[in-house]
Protein backbone atom coordinates (compact mmCIF):
# COMPACT_ATOMS: atom_id res chain seq x y z
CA UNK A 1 -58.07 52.49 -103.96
CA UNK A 2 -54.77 53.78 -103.84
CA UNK A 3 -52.49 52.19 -100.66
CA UNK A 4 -52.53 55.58 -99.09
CA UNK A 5 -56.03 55.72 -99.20
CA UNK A 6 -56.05 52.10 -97.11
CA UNK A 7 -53.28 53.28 -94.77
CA UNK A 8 -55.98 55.76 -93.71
CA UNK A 9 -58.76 53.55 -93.55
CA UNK A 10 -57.06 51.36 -91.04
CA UNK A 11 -59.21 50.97 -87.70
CA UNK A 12 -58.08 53.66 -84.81
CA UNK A 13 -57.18 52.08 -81.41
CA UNK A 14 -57.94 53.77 -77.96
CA UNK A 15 -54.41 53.63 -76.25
CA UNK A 16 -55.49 54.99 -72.88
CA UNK A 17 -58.48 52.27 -72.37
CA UNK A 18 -55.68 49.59 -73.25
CA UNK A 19 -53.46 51.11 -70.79
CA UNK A 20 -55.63 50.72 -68.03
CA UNK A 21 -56.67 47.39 -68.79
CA UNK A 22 -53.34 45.91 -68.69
CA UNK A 23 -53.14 47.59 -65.70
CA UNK A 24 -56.63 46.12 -64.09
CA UNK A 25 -55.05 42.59 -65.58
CA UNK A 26 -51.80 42.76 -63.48
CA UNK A 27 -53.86 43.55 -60.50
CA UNK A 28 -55.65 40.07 -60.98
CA UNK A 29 -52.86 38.79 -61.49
CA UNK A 30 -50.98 39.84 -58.37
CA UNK A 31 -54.23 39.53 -56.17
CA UNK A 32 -54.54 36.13 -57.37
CA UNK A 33 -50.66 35.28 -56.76
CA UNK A 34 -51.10 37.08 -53.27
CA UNK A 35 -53.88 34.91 -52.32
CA UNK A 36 -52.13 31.41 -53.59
CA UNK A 37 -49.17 32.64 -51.48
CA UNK A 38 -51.23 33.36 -48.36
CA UNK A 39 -52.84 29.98 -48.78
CA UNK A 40 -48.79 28.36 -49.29
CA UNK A 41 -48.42 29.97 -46.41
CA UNK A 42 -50.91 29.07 -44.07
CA UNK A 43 -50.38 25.24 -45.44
CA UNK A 44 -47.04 25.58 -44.02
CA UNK A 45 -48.15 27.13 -40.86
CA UNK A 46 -50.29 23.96 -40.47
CA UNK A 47 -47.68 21.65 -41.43
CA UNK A 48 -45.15 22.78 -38.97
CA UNK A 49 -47.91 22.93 -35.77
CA UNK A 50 -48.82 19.51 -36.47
CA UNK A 51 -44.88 18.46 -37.06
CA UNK A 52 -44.39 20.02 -33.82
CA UNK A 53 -47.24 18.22 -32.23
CA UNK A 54 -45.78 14.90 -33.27
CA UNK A 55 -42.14 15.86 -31.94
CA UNK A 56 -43.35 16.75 -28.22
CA UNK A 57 -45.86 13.49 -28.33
CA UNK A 58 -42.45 11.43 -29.45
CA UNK A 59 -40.30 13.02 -27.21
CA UNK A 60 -42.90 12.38 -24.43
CA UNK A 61 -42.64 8.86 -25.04
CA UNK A 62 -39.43 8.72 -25.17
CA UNK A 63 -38.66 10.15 -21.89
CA UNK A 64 -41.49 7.54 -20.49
CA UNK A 65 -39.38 4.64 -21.51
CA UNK A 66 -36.43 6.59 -20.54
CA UNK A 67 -37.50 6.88 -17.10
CA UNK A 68 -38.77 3.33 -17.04
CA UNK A 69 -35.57 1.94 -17.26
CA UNK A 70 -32.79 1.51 -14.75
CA UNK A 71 -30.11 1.17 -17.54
CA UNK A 72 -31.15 4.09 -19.62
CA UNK A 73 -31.22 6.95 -16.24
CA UNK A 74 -27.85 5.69 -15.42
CA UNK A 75 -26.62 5.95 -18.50
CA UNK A 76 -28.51 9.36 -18.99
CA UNK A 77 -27.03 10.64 -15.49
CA UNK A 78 -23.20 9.66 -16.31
CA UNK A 79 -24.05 11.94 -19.98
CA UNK A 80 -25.66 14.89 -17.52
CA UNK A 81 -22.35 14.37 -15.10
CA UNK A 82 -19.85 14.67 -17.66
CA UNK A 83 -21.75 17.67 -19.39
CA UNK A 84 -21.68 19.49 -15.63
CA UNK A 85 -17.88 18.22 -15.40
CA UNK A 86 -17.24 19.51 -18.65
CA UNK A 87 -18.66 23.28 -17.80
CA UNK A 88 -17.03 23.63 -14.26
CA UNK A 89 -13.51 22.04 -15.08
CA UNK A 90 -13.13 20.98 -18.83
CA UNK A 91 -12.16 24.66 -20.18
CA UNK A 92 -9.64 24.66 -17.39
CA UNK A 93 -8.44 21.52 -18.12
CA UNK A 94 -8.20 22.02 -21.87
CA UNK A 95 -7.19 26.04 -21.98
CA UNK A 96 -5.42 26.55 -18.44
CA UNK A 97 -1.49 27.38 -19.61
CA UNK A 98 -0.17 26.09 -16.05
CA UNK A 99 -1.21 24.11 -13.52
CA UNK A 100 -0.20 21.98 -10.77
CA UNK A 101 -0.57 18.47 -8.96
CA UNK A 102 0.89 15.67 -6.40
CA UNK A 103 1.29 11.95 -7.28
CA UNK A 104 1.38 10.13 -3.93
CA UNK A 105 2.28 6.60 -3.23
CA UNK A 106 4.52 6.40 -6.50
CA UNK A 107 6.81 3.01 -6.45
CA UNK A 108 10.45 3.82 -6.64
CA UNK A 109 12.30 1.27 -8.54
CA UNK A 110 16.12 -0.06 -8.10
CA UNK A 111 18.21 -0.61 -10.60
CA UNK A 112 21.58 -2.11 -11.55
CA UNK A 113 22.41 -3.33 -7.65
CA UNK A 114 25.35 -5.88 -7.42
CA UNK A 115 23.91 -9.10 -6.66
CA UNK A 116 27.03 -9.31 -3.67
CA UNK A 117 25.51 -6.28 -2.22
CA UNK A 118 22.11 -5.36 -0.32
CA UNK A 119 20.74 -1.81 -0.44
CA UNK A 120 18.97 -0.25 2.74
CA UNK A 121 17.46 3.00 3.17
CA UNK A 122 15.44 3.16 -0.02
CA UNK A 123 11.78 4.11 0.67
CA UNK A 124 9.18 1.92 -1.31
CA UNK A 125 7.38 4.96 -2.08
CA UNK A 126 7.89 9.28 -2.81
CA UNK A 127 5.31 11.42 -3.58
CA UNK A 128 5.70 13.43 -6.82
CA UNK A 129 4.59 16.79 -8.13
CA UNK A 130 4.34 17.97 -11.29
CA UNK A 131 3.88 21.50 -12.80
CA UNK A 132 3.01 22.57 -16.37
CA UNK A 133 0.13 22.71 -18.71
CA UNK A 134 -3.20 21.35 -17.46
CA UNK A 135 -3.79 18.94 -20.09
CA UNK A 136 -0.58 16.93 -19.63
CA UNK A 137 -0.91 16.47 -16.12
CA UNK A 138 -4.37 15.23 -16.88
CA UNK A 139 -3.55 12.80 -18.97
CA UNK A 140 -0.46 11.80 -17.35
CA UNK A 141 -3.31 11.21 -14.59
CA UNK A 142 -4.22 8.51 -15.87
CA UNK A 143 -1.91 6.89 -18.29
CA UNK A 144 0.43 5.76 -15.07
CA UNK A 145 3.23 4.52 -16.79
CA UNK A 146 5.85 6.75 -15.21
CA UNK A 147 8.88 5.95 -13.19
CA UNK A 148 10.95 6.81 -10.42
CA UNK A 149 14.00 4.91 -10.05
CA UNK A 150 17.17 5.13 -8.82
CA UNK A 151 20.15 3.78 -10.40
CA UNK A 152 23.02 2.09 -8.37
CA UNK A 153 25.62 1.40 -11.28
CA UNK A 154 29.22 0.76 -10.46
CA UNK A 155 28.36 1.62 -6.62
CA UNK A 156 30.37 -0.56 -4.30
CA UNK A 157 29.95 -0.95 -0.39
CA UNK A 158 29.65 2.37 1.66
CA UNK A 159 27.15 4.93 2.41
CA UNK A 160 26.08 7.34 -0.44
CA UNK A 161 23.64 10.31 -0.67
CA UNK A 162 21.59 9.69 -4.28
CA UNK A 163 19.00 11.66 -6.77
CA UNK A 164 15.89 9.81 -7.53
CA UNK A 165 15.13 9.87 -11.03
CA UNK A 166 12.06 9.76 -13.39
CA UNK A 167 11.22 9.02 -16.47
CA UNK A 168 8.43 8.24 -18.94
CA UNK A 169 6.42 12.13 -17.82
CA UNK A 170 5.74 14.12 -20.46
CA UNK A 171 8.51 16.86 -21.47
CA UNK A 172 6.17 19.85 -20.48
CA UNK A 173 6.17 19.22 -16.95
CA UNK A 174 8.69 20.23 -14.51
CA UNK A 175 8.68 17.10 -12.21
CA UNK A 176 10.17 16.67 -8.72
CA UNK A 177 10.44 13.79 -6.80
CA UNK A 178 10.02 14.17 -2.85
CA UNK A 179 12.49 13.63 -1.19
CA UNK A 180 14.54 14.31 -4.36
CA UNK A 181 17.45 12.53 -2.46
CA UNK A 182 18.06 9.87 -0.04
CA UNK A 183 20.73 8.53 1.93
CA UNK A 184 21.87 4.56 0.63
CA UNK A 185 23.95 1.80 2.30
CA UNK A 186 25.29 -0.66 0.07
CA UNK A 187 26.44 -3.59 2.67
CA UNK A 188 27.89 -7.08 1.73
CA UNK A 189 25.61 -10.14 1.77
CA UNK A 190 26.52 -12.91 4.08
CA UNK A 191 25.02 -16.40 4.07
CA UNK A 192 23.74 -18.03 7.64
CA UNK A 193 22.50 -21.00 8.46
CA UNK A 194 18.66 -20.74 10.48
CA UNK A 195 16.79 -23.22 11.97
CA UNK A 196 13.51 -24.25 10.09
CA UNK A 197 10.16 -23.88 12.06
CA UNK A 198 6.47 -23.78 10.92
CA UNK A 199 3.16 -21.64 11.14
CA UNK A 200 -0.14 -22.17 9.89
CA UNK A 201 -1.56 -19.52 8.14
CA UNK A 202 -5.39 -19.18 6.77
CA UNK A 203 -6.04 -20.97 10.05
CA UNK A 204 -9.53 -19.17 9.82
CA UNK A 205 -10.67 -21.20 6.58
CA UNK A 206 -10.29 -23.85 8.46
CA UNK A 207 -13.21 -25.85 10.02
CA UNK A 208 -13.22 -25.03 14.27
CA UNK A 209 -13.40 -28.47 14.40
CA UNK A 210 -10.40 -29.92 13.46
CA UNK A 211 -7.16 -28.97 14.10
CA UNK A 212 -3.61 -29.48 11.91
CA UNK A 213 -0.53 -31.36 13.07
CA UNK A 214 3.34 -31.63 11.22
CA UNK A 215 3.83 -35.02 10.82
CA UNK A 216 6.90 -34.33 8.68
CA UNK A 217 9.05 -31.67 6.66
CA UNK A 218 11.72 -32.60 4.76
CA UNK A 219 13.96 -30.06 6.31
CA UNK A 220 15.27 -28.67 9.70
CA UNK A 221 17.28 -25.64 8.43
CA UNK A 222 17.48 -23.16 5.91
CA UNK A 223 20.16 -20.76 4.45
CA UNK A 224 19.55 -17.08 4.46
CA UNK A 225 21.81 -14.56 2.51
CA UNK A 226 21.86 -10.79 3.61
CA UNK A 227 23.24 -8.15 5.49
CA UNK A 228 25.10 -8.79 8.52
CA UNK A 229 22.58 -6.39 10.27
CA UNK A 230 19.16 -7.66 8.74
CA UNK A 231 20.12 -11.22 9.44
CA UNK A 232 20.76 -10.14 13.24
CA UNK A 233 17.36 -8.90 13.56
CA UNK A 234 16.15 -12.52 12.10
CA UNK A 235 13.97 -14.08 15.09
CA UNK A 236 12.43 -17.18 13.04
CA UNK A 237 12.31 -18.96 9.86
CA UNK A 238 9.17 -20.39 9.41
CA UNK A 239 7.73 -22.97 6.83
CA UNK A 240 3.74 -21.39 6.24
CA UNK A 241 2.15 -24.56 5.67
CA UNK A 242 -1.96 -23.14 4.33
CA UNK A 243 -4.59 -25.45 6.12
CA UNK A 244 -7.34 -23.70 4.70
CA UNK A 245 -10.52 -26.23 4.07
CA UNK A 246 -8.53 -29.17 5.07
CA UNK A 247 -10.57 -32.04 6.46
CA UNK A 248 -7.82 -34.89 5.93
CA UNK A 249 -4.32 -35.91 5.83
CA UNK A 250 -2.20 -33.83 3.28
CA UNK A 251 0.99 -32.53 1.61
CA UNK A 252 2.35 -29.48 0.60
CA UNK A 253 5.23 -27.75 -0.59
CA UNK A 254 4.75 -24.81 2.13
CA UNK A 255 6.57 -21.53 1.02
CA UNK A 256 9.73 -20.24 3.92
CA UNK A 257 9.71 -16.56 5.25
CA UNK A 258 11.85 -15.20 7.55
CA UNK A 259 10.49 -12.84 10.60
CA UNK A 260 11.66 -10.60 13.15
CA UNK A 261 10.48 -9.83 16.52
CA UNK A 262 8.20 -8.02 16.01
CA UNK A 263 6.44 -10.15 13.59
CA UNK A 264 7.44 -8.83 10.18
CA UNK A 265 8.55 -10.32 7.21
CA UNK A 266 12.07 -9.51 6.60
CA UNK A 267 13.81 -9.30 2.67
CA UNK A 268 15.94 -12.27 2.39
CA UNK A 269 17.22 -14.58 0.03
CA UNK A 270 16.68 -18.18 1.11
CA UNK A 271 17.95 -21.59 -0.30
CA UNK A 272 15.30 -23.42 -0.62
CA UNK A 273 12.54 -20.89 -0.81
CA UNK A 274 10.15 -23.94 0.45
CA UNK A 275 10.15 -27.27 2.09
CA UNK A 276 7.64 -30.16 1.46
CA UNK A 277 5.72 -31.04 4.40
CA UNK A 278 3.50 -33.96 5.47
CA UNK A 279 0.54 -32.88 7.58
CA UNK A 280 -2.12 -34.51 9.93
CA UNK A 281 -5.98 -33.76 10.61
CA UNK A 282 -7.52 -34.39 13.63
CA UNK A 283 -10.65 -33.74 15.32
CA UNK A 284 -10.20 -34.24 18.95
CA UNK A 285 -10.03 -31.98 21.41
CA UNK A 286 -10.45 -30.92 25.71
CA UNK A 287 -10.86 -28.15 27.70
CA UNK A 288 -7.92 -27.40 30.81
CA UNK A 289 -7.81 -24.17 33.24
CA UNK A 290 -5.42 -21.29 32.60
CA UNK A 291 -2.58 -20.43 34.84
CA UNK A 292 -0.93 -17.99 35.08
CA UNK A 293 2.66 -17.16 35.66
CA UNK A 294 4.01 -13.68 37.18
CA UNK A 295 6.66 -12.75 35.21
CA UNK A 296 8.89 -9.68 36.51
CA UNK A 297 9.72 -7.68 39.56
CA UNK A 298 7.29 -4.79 41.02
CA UNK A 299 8.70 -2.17 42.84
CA UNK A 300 9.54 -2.24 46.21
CA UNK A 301 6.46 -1.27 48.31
CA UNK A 302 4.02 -2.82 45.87
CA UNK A 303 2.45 -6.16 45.43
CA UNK A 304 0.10 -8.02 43.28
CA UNK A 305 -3.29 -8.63 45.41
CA UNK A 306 -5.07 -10.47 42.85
CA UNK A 307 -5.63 -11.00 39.08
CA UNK A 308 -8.37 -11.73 37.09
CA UNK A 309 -8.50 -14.04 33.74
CA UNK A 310 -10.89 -12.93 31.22
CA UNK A 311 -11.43 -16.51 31.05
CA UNK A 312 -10.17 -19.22 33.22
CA UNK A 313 -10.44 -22.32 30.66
CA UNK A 314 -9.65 -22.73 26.85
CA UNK A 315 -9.87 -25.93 24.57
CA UNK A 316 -6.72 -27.68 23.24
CA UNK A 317 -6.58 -29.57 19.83
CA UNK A 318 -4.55 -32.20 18.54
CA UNK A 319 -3.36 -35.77 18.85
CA UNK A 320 -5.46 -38.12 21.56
CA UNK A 321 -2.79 -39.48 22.69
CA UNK A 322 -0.23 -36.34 23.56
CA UNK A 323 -3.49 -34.05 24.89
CA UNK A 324 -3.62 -36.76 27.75
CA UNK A 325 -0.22 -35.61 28.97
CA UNK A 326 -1.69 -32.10 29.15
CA UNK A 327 -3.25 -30.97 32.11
CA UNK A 328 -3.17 -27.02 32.24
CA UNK A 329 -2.04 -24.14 29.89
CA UNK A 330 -0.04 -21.44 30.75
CA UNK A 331 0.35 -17.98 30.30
CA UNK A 332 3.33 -15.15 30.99
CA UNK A 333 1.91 -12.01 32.77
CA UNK A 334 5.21 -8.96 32.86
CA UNK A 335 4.24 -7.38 35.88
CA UNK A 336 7.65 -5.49 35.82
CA UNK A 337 7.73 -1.75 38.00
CA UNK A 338 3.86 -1.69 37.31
CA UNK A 339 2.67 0.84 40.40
CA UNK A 340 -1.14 0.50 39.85
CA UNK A 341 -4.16 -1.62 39.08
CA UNK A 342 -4.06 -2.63 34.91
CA UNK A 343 -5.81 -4.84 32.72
CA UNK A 344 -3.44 -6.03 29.97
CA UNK A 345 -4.26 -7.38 26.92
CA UNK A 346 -4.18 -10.16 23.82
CA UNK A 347 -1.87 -12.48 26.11
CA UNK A 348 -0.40 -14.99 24.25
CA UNK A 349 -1.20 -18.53 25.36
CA UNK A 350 2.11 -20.29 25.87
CA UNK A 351 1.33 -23.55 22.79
CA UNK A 352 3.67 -26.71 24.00
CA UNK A 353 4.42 -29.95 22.23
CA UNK A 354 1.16 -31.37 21.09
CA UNK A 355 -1.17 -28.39 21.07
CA UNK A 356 -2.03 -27.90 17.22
CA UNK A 357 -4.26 -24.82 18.02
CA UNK A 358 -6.73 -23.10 20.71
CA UNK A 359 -10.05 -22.55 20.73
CA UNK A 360 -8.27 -18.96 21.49
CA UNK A 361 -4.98 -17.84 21.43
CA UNK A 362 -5.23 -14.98 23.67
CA UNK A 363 -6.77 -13.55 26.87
CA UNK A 364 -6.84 -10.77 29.01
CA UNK A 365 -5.55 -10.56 32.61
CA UNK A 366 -6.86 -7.66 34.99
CA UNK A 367 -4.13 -7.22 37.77
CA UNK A 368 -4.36 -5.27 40.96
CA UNK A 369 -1.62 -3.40 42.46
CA UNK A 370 -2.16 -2.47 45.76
CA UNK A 371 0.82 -1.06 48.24
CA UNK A 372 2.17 -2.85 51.07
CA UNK A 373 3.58 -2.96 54.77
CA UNK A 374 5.43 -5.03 56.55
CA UNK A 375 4.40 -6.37 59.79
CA UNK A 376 6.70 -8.61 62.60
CA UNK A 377 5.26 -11.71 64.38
CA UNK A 378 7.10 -13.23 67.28
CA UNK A 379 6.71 -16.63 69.11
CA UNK A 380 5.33 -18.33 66.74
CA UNK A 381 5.34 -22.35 67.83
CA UNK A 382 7.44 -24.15 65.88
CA UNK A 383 5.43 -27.63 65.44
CA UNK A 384 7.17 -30.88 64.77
CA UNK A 385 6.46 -33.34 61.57
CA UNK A 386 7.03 -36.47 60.58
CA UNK A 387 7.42 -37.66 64.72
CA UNK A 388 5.95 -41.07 63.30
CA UNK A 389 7.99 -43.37 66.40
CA UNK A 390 6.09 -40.47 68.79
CA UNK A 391 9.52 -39.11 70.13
CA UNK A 392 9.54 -36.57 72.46
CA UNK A 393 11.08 -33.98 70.99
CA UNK A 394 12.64 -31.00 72.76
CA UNK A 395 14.39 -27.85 71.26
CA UNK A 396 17.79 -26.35 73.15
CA UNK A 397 17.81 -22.60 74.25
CA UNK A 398 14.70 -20.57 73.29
CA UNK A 399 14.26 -22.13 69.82
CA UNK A 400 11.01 -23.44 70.23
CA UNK A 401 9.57 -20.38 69.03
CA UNK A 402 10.06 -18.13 65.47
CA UNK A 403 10.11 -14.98 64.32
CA UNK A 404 8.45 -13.83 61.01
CA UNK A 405 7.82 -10.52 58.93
CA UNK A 406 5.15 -10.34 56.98
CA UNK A 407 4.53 -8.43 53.68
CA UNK A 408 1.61 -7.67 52.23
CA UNK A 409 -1.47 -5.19 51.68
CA UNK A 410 -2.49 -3.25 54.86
CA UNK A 411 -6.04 -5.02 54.88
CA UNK A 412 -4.43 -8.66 54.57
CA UNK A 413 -1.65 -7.12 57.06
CA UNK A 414 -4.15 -6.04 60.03
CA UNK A 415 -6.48 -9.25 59.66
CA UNK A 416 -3.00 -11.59 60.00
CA UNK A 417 -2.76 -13.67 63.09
CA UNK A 418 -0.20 -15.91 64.54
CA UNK A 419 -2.73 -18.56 63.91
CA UNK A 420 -2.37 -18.32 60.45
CA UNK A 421 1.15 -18.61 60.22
CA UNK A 422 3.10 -21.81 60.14
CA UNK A 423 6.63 -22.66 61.59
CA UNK A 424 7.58 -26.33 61.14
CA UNK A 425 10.90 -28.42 61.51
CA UNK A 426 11.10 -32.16 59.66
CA UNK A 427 12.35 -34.74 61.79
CA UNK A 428 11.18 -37.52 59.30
CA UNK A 429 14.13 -40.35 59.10
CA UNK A 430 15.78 -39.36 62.48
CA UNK A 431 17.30 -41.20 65.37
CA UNK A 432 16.97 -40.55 68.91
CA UNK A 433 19.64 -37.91 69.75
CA UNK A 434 20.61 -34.25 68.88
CA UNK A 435 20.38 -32.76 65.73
CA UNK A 436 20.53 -29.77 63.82
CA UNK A 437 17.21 -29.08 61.54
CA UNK A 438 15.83 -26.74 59.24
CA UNK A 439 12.59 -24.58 60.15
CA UNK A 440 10.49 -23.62 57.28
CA UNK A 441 7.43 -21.31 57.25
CA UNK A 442 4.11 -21.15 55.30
CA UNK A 443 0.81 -18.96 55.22
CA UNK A 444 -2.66 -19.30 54.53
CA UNK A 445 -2.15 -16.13 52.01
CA UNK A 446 -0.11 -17.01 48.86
CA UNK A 447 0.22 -13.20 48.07
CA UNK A 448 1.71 -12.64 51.35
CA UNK A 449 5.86 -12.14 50.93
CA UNK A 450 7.52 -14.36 54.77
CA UNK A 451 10.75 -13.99 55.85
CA UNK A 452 12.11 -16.00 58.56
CA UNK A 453 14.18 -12.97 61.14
CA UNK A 454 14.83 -15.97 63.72
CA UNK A 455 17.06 -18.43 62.97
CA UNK A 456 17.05 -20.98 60.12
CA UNK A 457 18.41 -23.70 61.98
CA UNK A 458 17.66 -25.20 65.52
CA UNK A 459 19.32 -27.74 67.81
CA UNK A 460 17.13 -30.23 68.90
CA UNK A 461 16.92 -33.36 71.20
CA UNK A 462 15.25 -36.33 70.60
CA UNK A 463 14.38 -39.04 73.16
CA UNK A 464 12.31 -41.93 73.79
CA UNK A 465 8.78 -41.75 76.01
């Protein structure tokens, strides 16, 4: 068979059945990739639930341990208070251009004062405000390691009106000291010679039972060097000898201050700056009443009825041997143009030789003011003391009798009698003859103000019975 009889004979193929065949196999195909994907899918679906599950069940946990711990909510609530911090101020802090703030209580430093000279007038302390961006001021805030000085180079003795400076702020910020200025003597230093006392400080570390004693210090002056004005307002120089827990004899090099009257420490130089003292404990101690000394003039018209001691008695500390000598302690009440009725105090208890300490230093004293009259008494009998040899004793003229006024409040006034006022002449140590004698009067009522209007003097004869 010829070849074109076997190109003919060749098997005919159905294209359209093939076509839709392929087509039926793509279909399976897809449907079968469709439903592995749905089934990838769901898988994750799954996956991610349970993932989720786990997450909340762990974060659960972890807030119950959390919240079981003292340590872990602070340190959660600082995180929660520096997130709010952050959203209220941070993007002002961080993105505000210009902003503003005060410094107060900044130290002002000197610098370059001649060692001849002191300087007065400088305060110890300016405020300070600052202007520019936001985030410099912050962290100048808190870096404090700024200045403000003030320079005395080359200055020599005299009054001078000076700029404070600064230094050390960042070059943003406008900065401005207030005051910006102040007004600076420069005087000349002088050297004095002081005498040396003592206080005892930290007294209340120290046991109510004992009390402290100088035995000894090394030293009975002490040079200061300033001013000629601050070294007139020097009241004491005082060794401050610490007796804090001290049960026994001791030593110490005590440090020196100098105070005014007021109480305040003064700036001084001092040569030494301490003395070495020798100290003494004791434990013994007695009680002794207050009294009380009127100090001071009231005005006329007015006088001081009574007073009243918030208490009348303290106990005294020291040495046995000079307590004995003690019998009372005293204290200064300034009742100087007072009008009315006034309690005053924290009234210093007046500390003598041999008194370490007090069971309290102070006490108040109610006084009462109350106007007064003035009232005459006549013949008042003189009497006669001291007639031991039983003289008989007669007095010239009309002398026999006195005349008195009598101040005092108008109650005390109207209740006075004659009876209770005493006119008396002293003939103790004298002979039969005539003499010239003193009368003296008395009352019953120490707050009652006598004045003898009769004579001072009268004649008298004396003669044997």
């Amino acid at each position: 068979m010829s070849p074109r009889n076997q190109k003919n004979n060749r098997p005919l193929k159905d294209t359209t059945t093939d076509f839709f065949l392929k087509i039926i196999e793509k279909e399976k195909d897809q449907t079968s990739k469709d439903t592995s994907s749905k089934e990838s899918v769901n898988e994750k679906k799954v996956k991610a639930i349970d993932t989720g599950a786990r997450f909340y069940n762990y974060m659960n946990q972890l807030l119950d341990k959390i919240l079981s711990s003292k340590v872990s909510i602070t340190i959660l609530s600082f995180v929660m208070a520096a997130v709010l911090f952050y959203s209220v101020s941070g993007k002002d802090i961080l993105t505000s251009p210009t902003s503003g703030a005060t410094l107060e209580n900044v130290p002002v430093y000197v610098e370059n004062l001649d060692d001849s000279l002191e300087a007065s007038g400088i305060p110890e302390s300016v405020s300070v405000v600052l202007v520019g961006p936001s985030l410099d001021i912050y962290k100048t805030n808190f870096s404090r390691d700024y200045q403000v000085y003030l320079d005395l180079q080359d200055l020599d003795e005299g009054d001078y009106v000076l700029n404070l400076r600064t230094r050390n702020f960042p070059e943003s910020l406008q900065v401005v000291s207030i005051p910006s200025s102040i007004k600076v003597t420069l005087a000349k230093k002088v050297t004095r010679t002081f005498d040396l006392g003592y206080r005892f400080i930290n007294e209340d570390q120290l046991d109510s039972k004992y009390s402290v004693s100088v035995n000894q210090m090394d030293l009975d002056t002490v040079e200061l060097r300033a001013s000629e004005e601050t070294l007139s307002r020097v009241e004491t120089v005082e060794a401050c000898i610490d007796v804090s827990d001290k049960t026994e004899d001791f030593e110490q090099n005590a440090r020196i201050r100098a105070y005014d009257s007021n109480g305040e420490e003064l700036n001084v130089e001092m040569s030494p700056e301490s003395v070495h003292v020798t100290c003494q404990v004791s434990s013994y101690s007695k009680t002794v009443p207050i009294h009380v000394n009127l100090v001071g003039n009231l005005p006329t018209g007015y006088q001081v009825s009574q007073y009243t001691l918030s208490q009348s008695e303290v106990t005294i500390f020291g040495l046995e041997e000079q307590l004995n000598e003690i019998q009372q302690v005293e204290v200064d009440v300034d009742i100087t143009d007072l009008k009315s009725s006034t309690t005053m105090t924290n009234l210093a208890l007046k500390k003598i030789a041999g008194i370490n300490k007090f069971s309290q230093d102070a006490i108040d004293v109610s006084v009462e003011i109350e106007k007064v009259i003035t009232k005459k008494f006549d013949n008042i009998p003189i009497k006669v003391l001291n007639n031991s040899r039983d003289y008989k004793v007669s007095f010239a003229g009309q002398g026999q009798n006195a005349s008195v006024s009598v101040t005092g409040t108008e109650d005390k006034i109207n209740t006075l009698k004659v009876d209770n006022i005493q006119a008396t002449i002293d003939i103790d140590g004298l002979d039969v003859g005539t003499h010239q004698v003193n009368v003296k009067i008395a009352g019953d009522d120490e707050t009652l103000t006598m004045k003898l209007l009769s004579s001072s003097k009268v004649t008298i004869n004396i003669e044997r019975n």
